[in-house]
Protein backbone atom coordinates (compact mmCIF):
# COMPACT_ATOMS: atom_id res chain seq x y z
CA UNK A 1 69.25 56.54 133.81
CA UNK A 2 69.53 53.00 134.85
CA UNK A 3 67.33 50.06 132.55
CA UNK A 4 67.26 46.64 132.99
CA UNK A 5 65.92 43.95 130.24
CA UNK A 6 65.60 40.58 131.08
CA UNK A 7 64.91 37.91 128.11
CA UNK A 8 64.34 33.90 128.16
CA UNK A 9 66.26 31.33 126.69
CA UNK A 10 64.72 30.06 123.76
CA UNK A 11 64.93 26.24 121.95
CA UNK A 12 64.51 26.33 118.25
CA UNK A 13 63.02 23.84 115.42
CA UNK A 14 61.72 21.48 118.10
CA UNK A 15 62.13 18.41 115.46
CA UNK A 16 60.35 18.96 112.65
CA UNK A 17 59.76 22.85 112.65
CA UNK A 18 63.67 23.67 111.37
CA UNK A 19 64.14 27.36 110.70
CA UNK A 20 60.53 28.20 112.02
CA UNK A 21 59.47 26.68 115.22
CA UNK A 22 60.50 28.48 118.74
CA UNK A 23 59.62 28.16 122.31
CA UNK A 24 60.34 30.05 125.32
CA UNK A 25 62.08 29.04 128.55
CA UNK A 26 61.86 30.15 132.28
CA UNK A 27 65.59 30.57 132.16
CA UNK A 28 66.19 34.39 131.52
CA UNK A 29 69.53 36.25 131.38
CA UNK A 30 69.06 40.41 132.65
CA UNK A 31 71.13 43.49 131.39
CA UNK A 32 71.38 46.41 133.52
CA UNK A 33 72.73 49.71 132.00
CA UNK A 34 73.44 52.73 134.24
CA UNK A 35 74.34 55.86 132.30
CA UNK A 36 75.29 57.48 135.94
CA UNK A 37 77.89 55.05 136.64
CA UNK A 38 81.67 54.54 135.43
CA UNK A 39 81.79 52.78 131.57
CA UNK A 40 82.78 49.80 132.36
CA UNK A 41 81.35 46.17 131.39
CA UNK A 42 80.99 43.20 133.68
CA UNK A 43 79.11 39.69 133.27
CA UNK A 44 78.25 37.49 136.01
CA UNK A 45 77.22 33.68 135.95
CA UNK A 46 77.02 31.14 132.38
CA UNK A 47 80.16 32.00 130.60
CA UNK A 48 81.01 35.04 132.38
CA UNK A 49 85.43 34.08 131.95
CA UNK A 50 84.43 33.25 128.10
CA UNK A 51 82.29 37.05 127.19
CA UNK A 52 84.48 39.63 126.04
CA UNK A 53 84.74 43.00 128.29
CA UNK A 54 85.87 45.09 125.52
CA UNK A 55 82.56 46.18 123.52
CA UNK A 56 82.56 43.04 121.55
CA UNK A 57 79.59 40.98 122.94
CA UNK A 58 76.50 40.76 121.05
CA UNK A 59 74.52 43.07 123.27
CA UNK A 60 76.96 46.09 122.60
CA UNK A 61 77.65 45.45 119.03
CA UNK A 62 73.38 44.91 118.86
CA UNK A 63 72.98 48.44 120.53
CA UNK A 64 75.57 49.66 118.21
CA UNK A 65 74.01 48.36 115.47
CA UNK A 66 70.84 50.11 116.34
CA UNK A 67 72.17 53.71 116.75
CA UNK A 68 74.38 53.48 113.46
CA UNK A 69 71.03 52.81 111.36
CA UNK A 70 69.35 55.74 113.25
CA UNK A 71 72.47 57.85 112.51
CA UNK A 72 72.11 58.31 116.63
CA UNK A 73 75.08 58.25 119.44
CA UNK A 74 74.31 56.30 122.30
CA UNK A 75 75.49 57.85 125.99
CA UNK A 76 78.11 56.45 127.81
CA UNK A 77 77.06 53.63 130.32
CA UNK A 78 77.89 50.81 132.48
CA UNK A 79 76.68 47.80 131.34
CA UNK A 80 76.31 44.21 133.69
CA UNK A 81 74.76 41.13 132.43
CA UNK A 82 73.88 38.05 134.83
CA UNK A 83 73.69 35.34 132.28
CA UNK A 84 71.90 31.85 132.95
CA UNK A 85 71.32 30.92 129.63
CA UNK A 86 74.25 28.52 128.96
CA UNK A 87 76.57 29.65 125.71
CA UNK A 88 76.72 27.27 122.24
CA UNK A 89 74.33 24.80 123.76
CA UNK A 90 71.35 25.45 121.15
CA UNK A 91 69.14 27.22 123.73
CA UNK A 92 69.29 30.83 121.97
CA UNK A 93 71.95 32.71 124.22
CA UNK A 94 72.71 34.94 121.26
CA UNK A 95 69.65 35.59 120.48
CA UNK A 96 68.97 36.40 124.06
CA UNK A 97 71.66 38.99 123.86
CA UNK A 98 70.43 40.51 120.50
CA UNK A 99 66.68 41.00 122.05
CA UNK A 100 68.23 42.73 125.12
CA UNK A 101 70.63 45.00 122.42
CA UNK A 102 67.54 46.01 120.55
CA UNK A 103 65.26 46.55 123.82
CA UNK A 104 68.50 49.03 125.44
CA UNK A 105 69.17 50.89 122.38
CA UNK A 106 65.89 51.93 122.00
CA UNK A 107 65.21 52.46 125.72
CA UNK A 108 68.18 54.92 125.66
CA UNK A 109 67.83 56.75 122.56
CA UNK A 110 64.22 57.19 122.92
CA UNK A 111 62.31 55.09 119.47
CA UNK A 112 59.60 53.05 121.36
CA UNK A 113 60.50 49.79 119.39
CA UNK A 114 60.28 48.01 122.34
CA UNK A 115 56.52 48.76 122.71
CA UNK A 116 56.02 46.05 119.64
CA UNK A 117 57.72 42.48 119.72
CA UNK A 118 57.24 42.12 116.27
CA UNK A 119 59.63 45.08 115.70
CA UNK A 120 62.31 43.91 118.51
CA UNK A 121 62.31 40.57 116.79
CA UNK A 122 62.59 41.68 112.62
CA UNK A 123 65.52 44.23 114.02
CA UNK A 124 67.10 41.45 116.73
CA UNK A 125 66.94 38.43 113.74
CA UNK A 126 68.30 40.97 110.75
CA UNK A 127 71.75 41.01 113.65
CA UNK A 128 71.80 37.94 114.90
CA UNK A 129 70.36 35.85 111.65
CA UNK A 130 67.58 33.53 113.54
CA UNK A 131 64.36 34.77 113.63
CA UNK A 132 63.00 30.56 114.99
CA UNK A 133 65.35 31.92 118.12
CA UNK A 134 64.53 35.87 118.56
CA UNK A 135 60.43 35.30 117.68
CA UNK A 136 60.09 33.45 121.23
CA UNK A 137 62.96 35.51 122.76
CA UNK A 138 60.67 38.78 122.18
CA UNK A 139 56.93 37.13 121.92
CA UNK A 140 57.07 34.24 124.66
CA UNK A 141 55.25 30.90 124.40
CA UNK A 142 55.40 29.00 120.75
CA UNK A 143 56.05 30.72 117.67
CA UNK A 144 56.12 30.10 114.52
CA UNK A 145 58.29 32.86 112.27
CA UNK A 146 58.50 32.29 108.38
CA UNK A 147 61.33 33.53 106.22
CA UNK A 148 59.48 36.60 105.21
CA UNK A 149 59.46 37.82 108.77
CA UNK A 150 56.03 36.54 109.66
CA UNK A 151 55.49 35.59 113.00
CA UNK A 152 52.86 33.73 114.92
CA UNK A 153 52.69 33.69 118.73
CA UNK A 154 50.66 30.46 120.02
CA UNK A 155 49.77 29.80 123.50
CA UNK A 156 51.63 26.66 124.61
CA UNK A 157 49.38 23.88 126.80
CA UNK A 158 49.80 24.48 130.62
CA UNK A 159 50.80 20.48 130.81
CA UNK A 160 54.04 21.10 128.84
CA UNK A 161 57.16 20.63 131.40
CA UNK A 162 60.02 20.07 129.14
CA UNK A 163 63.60 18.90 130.91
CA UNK A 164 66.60 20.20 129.05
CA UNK A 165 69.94 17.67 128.94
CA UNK A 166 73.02 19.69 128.56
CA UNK A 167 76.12 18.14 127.78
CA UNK A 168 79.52 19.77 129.07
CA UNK A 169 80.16 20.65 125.23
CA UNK A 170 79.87 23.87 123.35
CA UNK A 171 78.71 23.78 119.27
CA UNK A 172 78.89 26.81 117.13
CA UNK A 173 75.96 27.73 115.52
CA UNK A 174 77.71 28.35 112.57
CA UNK A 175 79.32 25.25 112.80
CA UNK A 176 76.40 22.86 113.16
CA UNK A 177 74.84 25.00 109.99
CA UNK A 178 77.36 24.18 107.76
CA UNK A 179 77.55 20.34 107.91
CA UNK A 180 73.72 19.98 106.89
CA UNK A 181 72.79 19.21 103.24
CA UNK A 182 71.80 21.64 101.08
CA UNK A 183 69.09 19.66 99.76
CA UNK A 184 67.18 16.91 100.96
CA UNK A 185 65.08 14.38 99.40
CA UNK A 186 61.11 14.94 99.39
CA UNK A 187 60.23 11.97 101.09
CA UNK A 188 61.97 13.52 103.76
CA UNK A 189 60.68 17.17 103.04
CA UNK A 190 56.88 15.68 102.94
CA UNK A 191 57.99 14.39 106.65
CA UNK A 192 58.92 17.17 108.03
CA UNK A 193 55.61 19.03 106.77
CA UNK A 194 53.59 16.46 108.60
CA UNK A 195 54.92 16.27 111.16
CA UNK A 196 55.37 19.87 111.77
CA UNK A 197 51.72 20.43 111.44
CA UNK A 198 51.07 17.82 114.10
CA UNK A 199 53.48 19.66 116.42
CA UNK A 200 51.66 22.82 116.38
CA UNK A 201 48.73 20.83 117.44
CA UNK A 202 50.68 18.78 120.10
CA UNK A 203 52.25 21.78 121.40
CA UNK A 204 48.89 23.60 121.92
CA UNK A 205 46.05 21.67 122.45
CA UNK A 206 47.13 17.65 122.37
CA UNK A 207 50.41 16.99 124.25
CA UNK A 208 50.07 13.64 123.99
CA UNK A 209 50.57 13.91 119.91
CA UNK A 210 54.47 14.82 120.79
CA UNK A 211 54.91 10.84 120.55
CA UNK A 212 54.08 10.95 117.12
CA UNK A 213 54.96 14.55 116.12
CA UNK A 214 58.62 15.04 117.63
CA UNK A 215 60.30 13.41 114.62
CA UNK A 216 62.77 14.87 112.26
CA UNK A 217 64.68 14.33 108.77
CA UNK A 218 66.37 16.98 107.88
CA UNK A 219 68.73 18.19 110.42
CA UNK A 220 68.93 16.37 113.93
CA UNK A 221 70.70 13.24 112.17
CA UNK A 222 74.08 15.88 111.59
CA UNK A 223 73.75 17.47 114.96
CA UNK A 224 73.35 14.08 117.42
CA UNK A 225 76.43 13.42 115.83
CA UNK A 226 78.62 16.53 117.00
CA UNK A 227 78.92 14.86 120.61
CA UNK A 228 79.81 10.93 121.14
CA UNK A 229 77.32 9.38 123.02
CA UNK A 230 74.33 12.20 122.27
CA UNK A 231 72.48 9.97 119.43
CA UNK A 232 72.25 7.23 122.20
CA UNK A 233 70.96 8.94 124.62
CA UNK A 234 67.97 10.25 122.47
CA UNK A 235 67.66 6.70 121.60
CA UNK A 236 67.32 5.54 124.68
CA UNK A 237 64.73 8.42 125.83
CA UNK A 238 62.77 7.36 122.92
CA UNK A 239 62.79 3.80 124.14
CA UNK A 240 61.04 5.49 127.28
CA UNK A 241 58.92 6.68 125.18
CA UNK A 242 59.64 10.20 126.66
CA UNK A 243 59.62 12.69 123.15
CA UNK A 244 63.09 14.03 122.49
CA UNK A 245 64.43 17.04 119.74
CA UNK A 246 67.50 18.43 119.20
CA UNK A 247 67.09 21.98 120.29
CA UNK A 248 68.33 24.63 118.68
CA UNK A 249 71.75 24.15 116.89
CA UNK A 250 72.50 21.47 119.99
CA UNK A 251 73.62 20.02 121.45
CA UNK A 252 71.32 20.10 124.64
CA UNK A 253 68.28 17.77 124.16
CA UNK A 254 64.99 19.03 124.72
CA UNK A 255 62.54 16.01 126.44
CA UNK A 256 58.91 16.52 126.72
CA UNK A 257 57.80 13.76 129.27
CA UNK A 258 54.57 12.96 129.51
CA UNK A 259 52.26 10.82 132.26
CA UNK A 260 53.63 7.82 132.90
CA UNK A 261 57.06 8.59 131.56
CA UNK A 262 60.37 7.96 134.23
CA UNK A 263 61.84 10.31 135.67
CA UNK A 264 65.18 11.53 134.15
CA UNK A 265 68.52 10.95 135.84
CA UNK A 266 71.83 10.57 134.92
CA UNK A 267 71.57 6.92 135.89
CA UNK A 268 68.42 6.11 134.02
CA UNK A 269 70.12 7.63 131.00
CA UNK A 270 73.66 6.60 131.92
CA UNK A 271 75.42 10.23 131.37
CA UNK A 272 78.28 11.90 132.10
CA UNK A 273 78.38 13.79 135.69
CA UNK A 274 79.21 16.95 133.77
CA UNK A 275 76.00 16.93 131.90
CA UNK A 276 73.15 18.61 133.07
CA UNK A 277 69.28 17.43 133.75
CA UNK A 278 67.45 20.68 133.89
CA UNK A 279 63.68 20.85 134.27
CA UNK A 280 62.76 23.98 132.81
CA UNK A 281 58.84 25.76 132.97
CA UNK A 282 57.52 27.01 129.53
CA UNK A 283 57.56 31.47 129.67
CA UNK A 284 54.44 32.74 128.53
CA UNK A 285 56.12 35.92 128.17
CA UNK A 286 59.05 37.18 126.02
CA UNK A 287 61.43 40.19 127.25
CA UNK A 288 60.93 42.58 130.23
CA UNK A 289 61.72 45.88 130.84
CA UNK A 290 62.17 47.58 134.37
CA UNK A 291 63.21 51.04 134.75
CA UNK A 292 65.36 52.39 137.68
């Protein structure tokens, strides 16, 4: 038996929606598990020298995960993973990996969860802990997933065309979670709300309203500050008037230009060579499965 799963990147909060908002990316990462071939496990592209070999990775200990709460065994396999989703830059590589450990396990021991995105994301978020990340991973387009596991899938606006900038710097999740406050004042709170509801309209209908909506106060001020240089730059994209967020955990920048806006270089912007400026489409769609 040989399955492949492929599964977009994913940028979370998108400002003002912290812990709720998500949006797929045309950047996908595909796992291929052969049954018939040697165990063995080999990853090719992003990160391939930094993922362990030894059982380890998220997309094993996911499929693990699985078949100990179905008191199942899964076969022996191969497994090998062409990864393009870069790791710890806030653009949802673990969750990525979770989706794909859900969407194999059940493949191979035969429990259809697959069929329903709903279930691949409650079951991929309960391992991996970010539902804002595994909602778009399994759904596509814009969700919106609450704490009590409710998720909305949204179709995004065809005019979207967000550019990713991706600094040469990795940031734990885990890190970047515990420097925020654990409370906040409501002015700040109130913010958010408004702004959040304006992004679901700016994100669907109104693209324009990013200007307005794209604005955060609860958790991008901690997170432009866990690379030098990375508050500026939003600054500056600001000052051309291009929207910016923090996505994810960081630190890559997520830019929504709109008409008129400049194009983005490293010279207009005045960053490092190492960084990346990487226009990336909006995926309608959330994992894919193809057999043989």
């Amino acid at each position: 038996m040989r399955i492949s799963v492929r599964v977009p990147a994913t940028s979370a909060n998108l400002g003002p929606g912290f812990d709720s908002f998500g949006l797929a990316l045309e950047l996908c990462n595909d796992v291929t598990i052969d049954t018939d071939a040697a165990p063995e496990i080999v990853w090719e592209g992003e990160g391939a020298d930094e993922l362990p070999t030894d059982g380890t990775d998220m997309v094993t200990a996911t499929m693990r995960a699985i078949a100990t709460s179905m008191e199942l065994e899964l076969p022996r396999y191969a497994m090998r993973g062409t990864n393009r989703i870069p790791l710890a830059r806030g653009l949802g590589s673990s969750s990525a990996a979770a989706v794909a450990g859900v969407v194999l396990a059940s493949r191979l021991l035969e429990l259809g969860v697959e069929r329903d995105a709903a279930s691949v994301t409650v079951l991929a978020a309960e391992i991996e802990g970010h539902p804002d990340n595994a909602a778009p991973a399994a759904h596509g387009g814009f969700t919106v997933a609450t704490a009590e596991g409710f998720v909305r899938r949204l179709d995004p606006h065809p005019d979207l065309r967000p550019v990713a900038i991706v600094p040469d710097v990795a940031v734990a999740t885990s890190d970047a979670r515990v420097a925020l406050p654990t409370t906040v004042p409501l002015v700040d709170a109130v913010s958010n709300a408004a702004h959040a509801a304006l992004m679901v309209a700016a994100l669907t209908t109104d693209p324009e309203l990013l200007r307005v909506a794209m604005r955060d106060r609860l958790h991008e001020h901690v997170r432009l500050g866990f690379v030098p240089g990375l508050a500026e730059v939003a600054d500056d994209l600001r000052r051309h008037n291009v929207p910016v967020c923090v996505s994810g955990a960081g630190p890559t920048l997520l830019t929504f230009p709109l008409a008129g806006a400049p194009q983005l270089t490293h010279e207009l912007l005045g960053l490092p060579p190492a960084w990346r400026v990487w226009p990336l489409d909006v995926r309608a769609e959330g994992f894919e499965v193809i057999d043989g």
